[in-house]
Protein backbone atom coordinates (compact mmCIF):
# COMPACT_ATOMS: atom_id res chain seq x y z
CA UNK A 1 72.21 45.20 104.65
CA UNK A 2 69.71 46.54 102.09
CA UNK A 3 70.32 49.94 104.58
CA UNK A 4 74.12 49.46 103.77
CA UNK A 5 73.98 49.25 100.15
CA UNK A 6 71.92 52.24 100.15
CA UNK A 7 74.23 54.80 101.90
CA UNK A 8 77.05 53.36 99.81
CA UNK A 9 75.24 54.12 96.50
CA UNK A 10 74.30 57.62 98.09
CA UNK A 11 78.02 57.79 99.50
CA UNK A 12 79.58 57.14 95.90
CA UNK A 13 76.97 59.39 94.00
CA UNK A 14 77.98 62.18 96.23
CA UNK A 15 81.63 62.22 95.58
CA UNK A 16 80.99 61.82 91.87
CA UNK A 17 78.74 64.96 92.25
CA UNK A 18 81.66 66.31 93.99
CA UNK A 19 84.27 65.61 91.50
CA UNK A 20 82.03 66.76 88.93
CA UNK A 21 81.45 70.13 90.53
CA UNK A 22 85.36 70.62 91.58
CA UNK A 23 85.87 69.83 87.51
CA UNK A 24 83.48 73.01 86.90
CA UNK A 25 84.80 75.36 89.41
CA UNK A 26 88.29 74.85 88.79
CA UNK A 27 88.66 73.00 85.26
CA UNK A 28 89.87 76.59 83.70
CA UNK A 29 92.57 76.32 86.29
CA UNK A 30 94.45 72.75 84.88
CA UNK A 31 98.03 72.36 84.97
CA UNK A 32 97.65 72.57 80.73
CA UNK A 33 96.08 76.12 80.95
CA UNK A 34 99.03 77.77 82.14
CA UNK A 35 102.52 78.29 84.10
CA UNK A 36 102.28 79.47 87.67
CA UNK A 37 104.67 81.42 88.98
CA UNK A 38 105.17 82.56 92.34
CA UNK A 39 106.35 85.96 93.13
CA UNK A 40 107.92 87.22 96.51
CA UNK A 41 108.71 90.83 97.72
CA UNK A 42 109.25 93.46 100.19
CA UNK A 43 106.63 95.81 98.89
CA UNK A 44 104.37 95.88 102.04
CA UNK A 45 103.81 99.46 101.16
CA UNK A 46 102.00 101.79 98.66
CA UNK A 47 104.52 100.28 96.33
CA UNK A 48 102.94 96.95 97.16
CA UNK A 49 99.92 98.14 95.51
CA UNK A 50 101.29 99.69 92.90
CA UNK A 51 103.23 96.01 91.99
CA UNK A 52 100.06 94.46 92.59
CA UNK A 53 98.26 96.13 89.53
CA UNK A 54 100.87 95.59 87.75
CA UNK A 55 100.46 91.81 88.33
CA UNK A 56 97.13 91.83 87.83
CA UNK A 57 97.83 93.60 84.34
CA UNK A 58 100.38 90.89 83.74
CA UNK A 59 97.56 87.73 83.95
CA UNK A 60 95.13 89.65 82.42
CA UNK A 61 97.53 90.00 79.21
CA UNK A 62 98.79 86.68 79.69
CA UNK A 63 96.25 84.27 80.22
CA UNK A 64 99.22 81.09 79.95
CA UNK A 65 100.89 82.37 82.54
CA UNK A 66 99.35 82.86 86.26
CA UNK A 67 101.75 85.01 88.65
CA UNK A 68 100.53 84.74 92.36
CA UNK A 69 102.08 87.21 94.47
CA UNK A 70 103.65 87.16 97.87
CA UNK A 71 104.59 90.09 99.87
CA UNK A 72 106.34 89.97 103.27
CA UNK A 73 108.24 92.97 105.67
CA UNK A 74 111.47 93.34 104.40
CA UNK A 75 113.64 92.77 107.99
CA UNK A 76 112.56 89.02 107.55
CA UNK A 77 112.20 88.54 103.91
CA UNK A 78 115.36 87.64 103.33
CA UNK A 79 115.94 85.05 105.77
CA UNK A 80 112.80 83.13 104.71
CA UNK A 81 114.00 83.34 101.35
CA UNK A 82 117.11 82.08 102.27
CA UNK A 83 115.40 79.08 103.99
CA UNK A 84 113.04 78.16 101.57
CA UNK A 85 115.93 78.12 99.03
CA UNK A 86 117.72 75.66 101.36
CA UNK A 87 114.53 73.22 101.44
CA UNK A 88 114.16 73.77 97.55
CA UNK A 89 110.77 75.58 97.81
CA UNK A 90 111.59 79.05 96.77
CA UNK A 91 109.47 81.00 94.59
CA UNK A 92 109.99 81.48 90.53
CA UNK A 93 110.28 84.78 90.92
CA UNK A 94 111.70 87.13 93.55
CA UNK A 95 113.19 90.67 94.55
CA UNK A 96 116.94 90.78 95.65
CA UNK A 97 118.30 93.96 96.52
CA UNK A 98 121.46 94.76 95.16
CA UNK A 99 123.80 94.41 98.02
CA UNK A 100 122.65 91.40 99.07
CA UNK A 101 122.57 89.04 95.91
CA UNK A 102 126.00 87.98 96.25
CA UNK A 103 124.58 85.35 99.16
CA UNK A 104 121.77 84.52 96.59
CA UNK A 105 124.94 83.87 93.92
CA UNK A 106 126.89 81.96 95.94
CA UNK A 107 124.33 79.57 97.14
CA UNK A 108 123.21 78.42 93.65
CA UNK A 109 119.55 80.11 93.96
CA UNK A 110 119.58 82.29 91.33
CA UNK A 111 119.93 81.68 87.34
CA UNK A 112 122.12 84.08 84.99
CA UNK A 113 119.24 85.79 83.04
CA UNK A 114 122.30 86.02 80.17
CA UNK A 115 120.85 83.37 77.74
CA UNK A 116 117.30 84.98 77.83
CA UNK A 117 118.37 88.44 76.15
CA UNK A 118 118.01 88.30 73.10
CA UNK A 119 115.21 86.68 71.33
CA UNK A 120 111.45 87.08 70.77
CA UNK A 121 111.08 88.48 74.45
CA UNK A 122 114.71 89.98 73.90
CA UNK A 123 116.12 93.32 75.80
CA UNK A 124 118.68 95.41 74.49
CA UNK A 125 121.79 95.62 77.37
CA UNK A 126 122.91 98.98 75.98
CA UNK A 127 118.85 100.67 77.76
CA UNK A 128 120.58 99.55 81.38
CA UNK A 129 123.28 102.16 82.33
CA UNK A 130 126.72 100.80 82.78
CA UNK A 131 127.36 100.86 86.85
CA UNK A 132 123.95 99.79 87.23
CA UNK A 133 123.81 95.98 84.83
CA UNK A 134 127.32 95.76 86.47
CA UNK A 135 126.03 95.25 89.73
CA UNK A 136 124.24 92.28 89.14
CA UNK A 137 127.26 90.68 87.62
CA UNK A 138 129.90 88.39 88.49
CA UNK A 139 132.40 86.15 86.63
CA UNK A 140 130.78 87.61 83.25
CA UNK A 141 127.31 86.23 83.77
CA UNK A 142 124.30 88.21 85.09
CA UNK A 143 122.11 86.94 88.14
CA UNK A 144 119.06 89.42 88.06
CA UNK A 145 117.60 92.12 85.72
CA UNK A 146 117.10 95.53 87.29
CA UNK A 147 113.93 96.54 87.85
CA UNK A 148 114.62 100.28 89.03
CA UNK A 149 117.18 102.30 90.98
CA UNK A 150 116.55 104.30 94.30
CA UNK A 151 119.13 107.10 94.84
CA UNK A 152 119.08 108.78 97.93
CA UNK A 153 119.04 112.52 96.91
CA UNK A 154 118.34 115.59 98.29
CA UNK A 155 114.73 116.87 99.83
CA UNK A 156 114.38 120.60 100.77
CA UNK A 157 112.11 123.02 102.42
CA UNK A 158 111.11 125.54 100.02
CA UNK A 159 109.20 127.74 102.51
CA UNK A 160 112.37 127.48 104.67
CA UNK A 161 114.61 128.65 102.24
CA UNK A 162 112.47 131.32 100.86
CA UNK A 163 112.14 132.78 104.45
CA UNK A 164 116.28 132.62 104.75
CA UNK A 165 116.93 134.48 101.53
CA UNK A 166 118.34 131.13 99.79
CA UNK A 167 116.84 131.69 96.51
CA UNK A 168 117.94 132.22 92.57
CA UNK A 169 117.31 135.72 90.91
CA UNK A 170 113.27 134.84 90.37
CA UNK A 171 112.90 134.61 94.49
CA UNK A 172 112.52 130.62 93.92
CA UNK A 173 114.00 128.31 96.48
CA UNK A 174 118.21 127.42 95.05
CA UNK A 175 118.78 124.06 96.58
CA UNK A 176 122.86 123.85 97.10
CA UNK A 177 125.57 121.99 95.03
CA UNK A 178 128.97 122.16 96.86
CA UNK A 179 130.03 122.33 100.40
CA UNK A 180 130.57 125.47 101.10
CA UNK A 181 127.03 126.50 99.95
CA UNK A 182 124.96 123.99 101.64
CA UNK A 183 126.69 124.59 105.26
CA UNK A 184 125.76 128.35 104.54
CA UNK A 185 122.16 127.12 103.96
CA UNK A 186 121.99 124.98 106.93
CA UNK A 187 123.52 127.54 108.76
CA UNK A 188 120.54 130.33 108.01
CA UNK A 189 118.15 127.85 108.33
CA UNK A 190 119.08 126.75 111.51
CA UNK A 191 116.85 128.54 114.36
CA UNK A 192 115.97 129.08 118.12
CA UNK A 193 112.49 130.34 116.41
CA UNK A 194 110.99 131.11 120.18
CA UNK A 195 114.42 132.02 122.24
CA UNK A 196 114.48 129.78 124.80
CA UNK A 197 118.15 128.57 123.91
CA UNK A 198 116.84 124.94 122.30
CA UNK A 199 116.79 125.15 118.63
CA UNK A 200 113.64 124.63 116.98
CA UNK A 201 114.46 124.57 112.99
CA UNK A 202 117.47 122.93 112.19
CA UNK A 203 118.93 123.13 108.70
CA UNK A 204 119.94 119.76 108.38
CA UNK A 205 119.31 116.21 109.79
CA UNK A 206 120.14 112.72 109.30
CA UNK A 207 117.80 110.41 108.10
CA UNK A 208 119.20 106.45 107.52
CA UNK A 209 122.37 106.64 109.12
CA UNK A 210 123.95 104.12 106.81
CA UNK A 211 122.89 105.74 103.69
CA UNK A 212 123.62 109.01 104.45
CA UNK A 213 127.06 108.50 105.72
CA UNK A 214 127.98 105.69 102.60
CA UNK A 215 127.00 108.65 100.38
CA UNK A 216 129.77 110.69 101.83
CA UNK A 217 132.35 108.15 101.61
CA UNK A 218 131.79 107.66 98.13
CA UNK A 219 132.20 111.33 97.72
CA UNK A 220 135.76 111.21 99.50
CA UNK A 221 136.57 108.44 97.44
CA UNK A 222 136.88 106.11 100.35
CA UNK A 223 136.96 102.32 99.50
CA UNK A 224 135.44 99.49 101.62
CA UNK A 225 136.92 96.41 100.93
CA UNK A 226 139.61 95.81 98.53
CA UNK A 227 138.88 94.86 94.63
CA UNK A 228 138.57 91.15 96.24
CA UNK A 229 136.41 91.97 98.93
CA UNK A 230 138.64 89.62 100.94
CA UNK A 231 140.10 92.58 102.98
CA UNK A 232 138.02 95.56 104.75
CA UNK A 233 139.29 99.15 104.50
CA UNK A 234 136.97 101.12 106.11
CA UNK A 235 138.96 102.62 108.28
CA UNK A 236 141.01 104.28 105.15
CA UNK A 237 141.78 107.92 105.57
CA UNK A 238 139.49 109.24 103.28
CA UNK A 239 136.77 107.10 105.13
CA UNK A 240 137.76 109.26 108.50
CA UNK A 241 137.61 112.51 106.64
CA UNK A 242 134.05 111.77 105.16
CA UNK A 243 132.59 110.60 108.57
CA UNK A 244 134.35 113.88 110.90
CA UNK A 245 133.06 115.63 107.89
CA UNK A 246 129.06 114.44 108.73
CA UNK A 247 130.15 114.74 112.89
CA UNK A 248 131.27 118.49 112.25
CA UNK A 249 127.57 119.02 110.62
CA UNK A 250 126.57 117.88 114.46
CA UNK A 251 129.09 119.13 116.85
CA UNK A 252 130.81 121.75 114.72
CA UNK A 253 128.90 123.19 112.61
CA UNK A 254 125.27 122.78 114.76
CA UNK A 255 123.42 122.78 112.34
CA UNK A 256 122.14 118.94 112.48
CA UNK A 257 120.42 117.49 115.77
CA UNK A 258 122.29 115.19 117.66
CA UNK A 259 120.81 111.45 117.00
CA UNK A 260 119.28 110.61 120.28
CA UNK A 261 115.60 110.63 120.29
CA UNK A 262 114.74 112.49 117.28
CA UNK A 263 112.40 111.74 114.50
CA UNK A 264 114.40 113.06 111.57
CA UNK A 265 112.04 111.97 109.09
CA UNK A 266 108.75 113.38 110.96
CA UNK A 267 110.68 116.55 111.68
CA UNK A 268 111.12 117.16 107.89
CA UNK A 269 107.38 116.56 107.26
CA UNK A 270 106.58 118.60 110.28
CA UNK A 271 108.04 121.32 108.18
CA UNK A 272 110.77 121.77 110.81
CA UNK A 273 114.17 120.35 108.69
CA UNK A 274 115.27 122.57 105.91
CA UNK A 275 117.15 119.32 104.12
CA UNK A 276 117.40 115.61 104.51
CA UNK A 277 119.03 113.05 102.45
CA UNK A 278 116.49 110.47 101.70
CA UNK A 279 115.83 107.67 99.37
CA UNK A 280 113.27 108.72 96.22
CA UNK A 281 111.41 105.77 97.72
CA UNK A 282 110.71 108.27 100.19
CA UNK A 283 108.41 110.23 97.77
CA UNK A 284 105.35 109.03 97.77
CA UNK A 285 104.95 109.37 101.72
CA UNK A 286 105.34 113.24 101.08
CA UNK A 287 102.62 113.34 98.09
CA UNK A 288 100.36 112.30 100.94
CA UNK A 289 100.87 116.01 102.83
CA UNK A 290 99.28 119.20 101.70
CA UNK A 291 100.93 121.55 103.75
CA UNK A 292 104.34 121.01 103.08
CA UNK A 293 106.01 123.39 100.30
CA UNK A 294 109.21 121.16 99.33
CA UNK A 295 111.36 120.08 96.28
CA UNK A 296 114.05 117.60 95.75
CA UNK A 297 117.34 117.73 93.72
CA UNK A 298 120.76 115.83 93.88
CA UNK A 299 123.01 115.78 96.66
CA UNK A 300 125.16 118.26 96.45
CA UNK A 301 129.15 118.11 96.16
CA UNK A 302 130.29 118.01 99.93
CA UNK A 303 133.10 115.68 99.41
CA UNK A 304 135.62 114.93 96.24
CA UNK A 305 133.44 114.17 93.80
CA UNK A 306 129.58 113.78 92.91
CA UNK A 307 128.29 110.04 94.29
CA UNK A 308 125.52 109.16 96.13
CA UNK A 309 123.61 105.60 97.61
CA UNK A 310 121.61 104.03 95.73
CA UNK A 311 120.22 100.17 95.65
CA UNK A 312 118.29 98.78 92.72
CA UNK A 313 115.15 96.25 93.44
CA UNK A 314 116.16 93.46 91.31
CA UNK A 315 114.21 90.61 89.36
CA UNK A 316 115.65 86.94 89.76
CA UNK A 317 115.09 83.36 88.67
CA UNK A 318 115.02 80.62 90.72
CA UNK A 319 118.12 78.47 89.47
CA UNK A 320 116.56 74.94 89.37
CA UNK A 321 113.19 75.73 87.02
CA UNK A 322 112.49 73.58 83.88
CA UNK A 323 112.20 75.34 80.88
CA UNK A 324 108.15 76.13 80.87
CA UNK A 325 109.02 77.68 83.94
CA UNK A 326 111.94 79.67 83.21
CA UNK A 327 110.14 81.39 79.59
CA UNK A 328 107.06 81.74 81.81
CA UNK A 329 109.37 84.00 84.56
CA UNK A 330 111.42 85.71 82.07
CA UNK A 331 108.31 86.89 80.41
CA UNK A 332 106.95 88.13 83.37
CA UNK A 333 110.09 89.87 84.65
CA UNK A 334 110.56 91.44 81.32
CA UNK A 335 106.96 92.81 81.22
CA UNK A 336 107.68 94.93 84.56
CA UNK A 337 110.44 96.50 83.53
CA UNK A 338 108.58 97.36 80.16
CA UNK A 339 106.22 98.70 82.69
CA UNK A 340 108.45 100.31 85.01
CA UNK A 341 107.45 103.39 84.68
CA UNK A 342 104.18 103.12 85.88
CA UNK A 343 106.13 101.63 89.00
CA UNK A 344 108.01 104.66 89.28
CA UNK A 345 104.23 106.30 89.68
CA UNK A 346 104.81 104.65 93.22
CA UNK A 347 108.09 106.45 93.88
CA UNK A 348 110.85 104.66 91.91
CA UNK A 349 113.23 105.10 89.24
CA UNK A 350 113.12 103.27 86.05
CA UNK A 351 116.27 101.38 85.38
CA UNK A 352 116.35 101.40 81.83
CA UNK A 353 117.13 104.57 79.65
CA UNK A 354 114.40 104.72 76.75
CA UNK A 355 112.04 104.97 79.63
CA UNK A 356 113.60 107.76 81.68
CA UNK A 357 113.46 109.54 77.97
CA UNK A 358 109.54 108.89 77.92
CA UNK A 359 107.01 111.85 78.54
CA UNK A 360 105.50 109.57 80.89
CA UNK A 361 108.67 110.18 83.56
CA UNK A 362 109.67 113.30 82.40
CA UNK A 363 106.51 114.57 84.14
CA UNK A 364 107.15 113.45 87.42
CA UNK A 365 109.91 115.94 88.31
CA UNK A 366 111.64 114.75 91.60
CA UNK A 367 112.18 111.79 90.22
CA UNK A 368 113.59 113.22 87.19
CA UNK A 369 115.56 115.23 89.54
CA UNK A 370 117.35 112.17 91.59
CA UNK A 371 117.64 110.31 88.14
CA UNK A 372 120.43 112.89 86.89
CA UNK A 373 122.04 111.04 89.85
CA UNK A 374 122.43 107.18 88.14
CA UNK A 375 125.42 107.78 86.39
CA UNK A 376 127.74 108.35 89.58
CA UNK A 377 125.45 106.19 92.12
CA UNK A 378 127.34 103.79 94.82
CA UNK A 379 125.97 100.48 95.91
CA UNK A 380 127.04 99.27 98.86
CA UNK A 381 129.25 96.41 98.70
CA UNK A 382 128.28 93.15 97.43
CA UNK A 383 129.61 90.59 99.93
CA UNK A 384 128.85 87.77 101.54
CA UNK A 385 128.57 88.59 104.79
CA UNK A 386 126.82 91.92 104.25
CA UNK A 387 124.52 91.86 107.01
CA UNK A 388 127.90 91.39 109.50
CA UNK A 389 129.22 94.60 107.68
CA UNK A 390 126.43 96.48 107.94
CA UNK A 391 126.06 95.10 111.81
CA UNK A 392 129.51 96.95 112.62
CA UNK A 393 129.33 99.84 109.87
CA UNK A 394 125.73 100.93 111.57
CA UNK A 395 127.53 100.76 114.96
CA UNK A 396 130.59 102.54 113.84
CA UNK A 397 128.45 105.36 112.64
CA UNK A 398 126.41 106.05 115.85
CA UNK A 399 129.29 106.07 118.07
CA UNK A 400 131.22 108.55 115.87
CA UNK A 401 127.94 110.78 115.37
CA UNK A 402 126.71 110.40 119.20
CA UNK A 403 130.40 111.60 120.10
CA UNK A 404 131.08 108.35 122.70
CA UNK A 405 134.32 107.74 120.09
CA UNK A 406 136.31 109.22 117.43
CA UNK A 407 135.36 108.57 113.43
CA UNK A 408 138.80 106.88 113.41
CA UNK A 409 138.33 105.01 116.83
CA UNK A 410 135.37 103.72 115.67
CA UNK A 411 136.13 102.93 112.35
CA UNK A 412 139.02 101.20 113.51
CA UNK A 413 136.96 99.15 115.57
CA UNK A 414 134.65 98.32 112.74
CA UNK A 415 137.17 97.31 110.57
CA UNK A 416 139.34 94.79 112.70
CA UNK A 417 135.98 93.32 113.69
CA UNK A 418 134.79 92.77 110.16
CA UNK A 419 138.04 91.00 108.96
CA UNK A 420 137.57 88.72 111.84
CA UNK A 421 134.21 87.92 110.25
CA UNK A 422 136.20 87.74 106.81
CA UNK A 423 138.54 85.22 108.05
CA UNK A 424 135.46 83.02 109.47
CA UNK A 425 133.98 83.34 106.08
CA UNK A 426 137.16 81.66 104.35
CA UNK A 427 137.65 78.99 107.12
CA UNK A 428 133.83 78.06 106.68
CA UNK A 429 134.29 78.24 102.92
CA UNK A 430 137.21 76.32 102.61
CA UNK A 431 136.26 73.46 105.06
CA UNK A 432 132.79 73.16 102.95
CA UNK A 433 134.72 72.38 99.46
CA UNK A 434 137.22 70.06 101.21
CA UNK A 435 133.83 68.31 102.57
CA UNK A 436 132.20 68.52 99.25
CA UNK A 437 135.59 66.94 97.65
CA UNK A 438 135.66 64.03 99.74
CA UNK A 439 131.80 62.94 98.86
């Protein structure tokens, strides 16, 4: 017994001594010390560090606030988003592309940031170009604040273009701005260099299928779903033009490789592509290489008018925060786009004006470059069922560029298979509000 009494007094003096010494370690870290916020991404990349520091920046500054950050590959980010806004355990804070924030909206998970714009930790609306804070809007309320935009623009070989004559009056590489000028370029650049009948140097190639060919329907003025986005019109004429337009550039023209096994991307850094459209994200994979002489400006004019792709990383709030919570996020959220230039170090944009207009970005040229872009950029649409469109859309594409169908045959295709999905969307919609009428 006396045995017993003793390893109970030992027993209880060594929790207390464990308590005591969890009270030490952690007591700076009590729920009264600060808001924690959880923040989830995509950035697995060098712009994952780059987000980092500026995180780390954040708590250091704000000692109230604690932001603990989460990053994850983007092809299954979303869906574990989407989950763990289903079982109510999403983060505070998270990135939502663009195009796909109208699922976000329509599920409830994200808060209008409307009521948090003007105060103490205030931003002016009037810094956010006009296409760009429309984006993120619907029924008059606003579900994110922009954090950049990523145009896709134009990269070019300035070696290659030197050694084809394409250059201005000082002998410098002249990048081209309409049609007829850039199918002259590819056309020079394009090479058998060693005259065994297999070209070696083309003067073109496709990078991101999707984005490169949305980029020329926007030029065409080709629309994708009517203003409701209740009825798909891909298959519009202007639509066909713009995609024979980037199959000519293959079959016609010759001056792009044919898709099937070929590394577009590695064949520009291999020094072997005299142009590529590619996102400015793109950017800081190319500051890695040495050897590589190359440039970037906007895409030219091929089409009807001057557009381009372009998505924006944006910065939401979870919808069902108390108000601690909310301040806390908005704070933070607003403190990286203050910041946002030093993200656009890592290959980004700044969304807001005042910054683009610093010294700060006006030193980093490319970017400056693609930036003249913003004011006519496209994003892709924002619909429900986006990842169905882009399903059939990226489908479309290859057949029409691999030559198995048609532009129109296989935007045709695409489009009576994406109204099907349309009216599935409607029948599922509508039987979930008759359901949610009769609880």
């Amino acid at each position: 017994m006396r045995l017993l009494r003793l390893y109970r007094v030992f027993f209880s003096a060594a929790v207390l001594f464990s308590l005591f010494l969890l009270i030490v370690v952690v007591g700076c870290d009590r729920p009264s010390d600060h808001v924690t916020i959880r923040f989830w991404n995509g950035f697995t990349g060098p712009d994952g560090r780059t987000m980092l520091g500026l995180v780390r920046q954040f708590n250091q500054d704000n000692p109230d606030v604690r932001v603990l950050m989460q990053r994850m590959e983007w092809p299954s980010y979303y869906n574990k988003l989407f989950v763990a806004g289903l079982g109510q355990r999403a983060p505070e804070v998270c990135v939502i592309h663009t195009d796909v924030l109208e699922r976000f909206i329509q599920a409830g998970f994200v808060y209008p940031v409307d009521n948090f714009l003007k105060g103490e930790h205030g931003i002016d609306v009037n810094d956010f170009d006009e296409n760009v804070w429309k984006a993120v809007e619907k029924e008059s309320k606003h579900y994110a604040l922009p954090l950049d935009v990523h145009p896709l623009g134009l990269y070019y070989n300035k070696t290659l273009f030197c050694e084809a004559g394409i250059v201005d009056a000082s002998g410098n590489a002249k990048p081209p701005i309409n049609q007829q000028v850039f199918i002259d370029a590819a056309l020079k650049i394009t090479r058998d260099l060693d005259g065994d009948g297999t070209i070696d140097q083309w003067g073109f190639v496709y990078t991101w299928f999707r984005t490169n060919v949305y980029a020329m329907m926007a030029q065409w003025g080709g629309p994708i779903f009517n203003n409701e986005g209740n009825t798909c019109l891909l298959n519009s004429p202007e639509n066909v033009q713009a995609l024979q337009f980037c199959v000519d550039l293959i079959h016609k023209y010759q001056v792009a490789p044919p898709p099937e096994n070929y590394d577009a991307w590695i064949g520009f850094r291999q020094g072997k592509i005299g142009m590529a459209f590619e996102g400015i994200y793109m950017l800081a994979d190319l500051e890695k290489q040495t050897d590589l002489d190359y440039a970037g400006s906007p895409i030219p004019k091929l089409g009807k008018v001057k557009a381009t792709w372009a998505s924006s990383h944006n910065l939401c709030i979870r919808s069902d925060l108390d108000e601690d919570k909310q301040v806390a996020s908005w704070r933070f959220i607003k403190y990286l786009t203050d910041h946002s230039v030093d993200w656009a170090k890592g290959g980004q944009i700044p969304v807001r004006k005042s910054l683009r207009n610093s010294e700060a970005f006006h030193s980093l040229e490319i970017q400056n470059e693609f930036a003249n872009q913003i004011p006519y950029v496209h994003y892709m649409p924002r619909v429900p069922y986006i990842f169905e469109f882009y399903s059939e859309f990226d489908l479309a594409i290859e057949k029409a560029l691999r030559g198995s169908a048609t532009p129109k045959a296989a935007l045709d295709v695409a489009t009576e298979n994406i109204n099907k999905v349309i009216e599935r969307h409607k029948r599922l919609f509508s039987e979930s509000r008759t359901h949610g009428d009769e609880q």
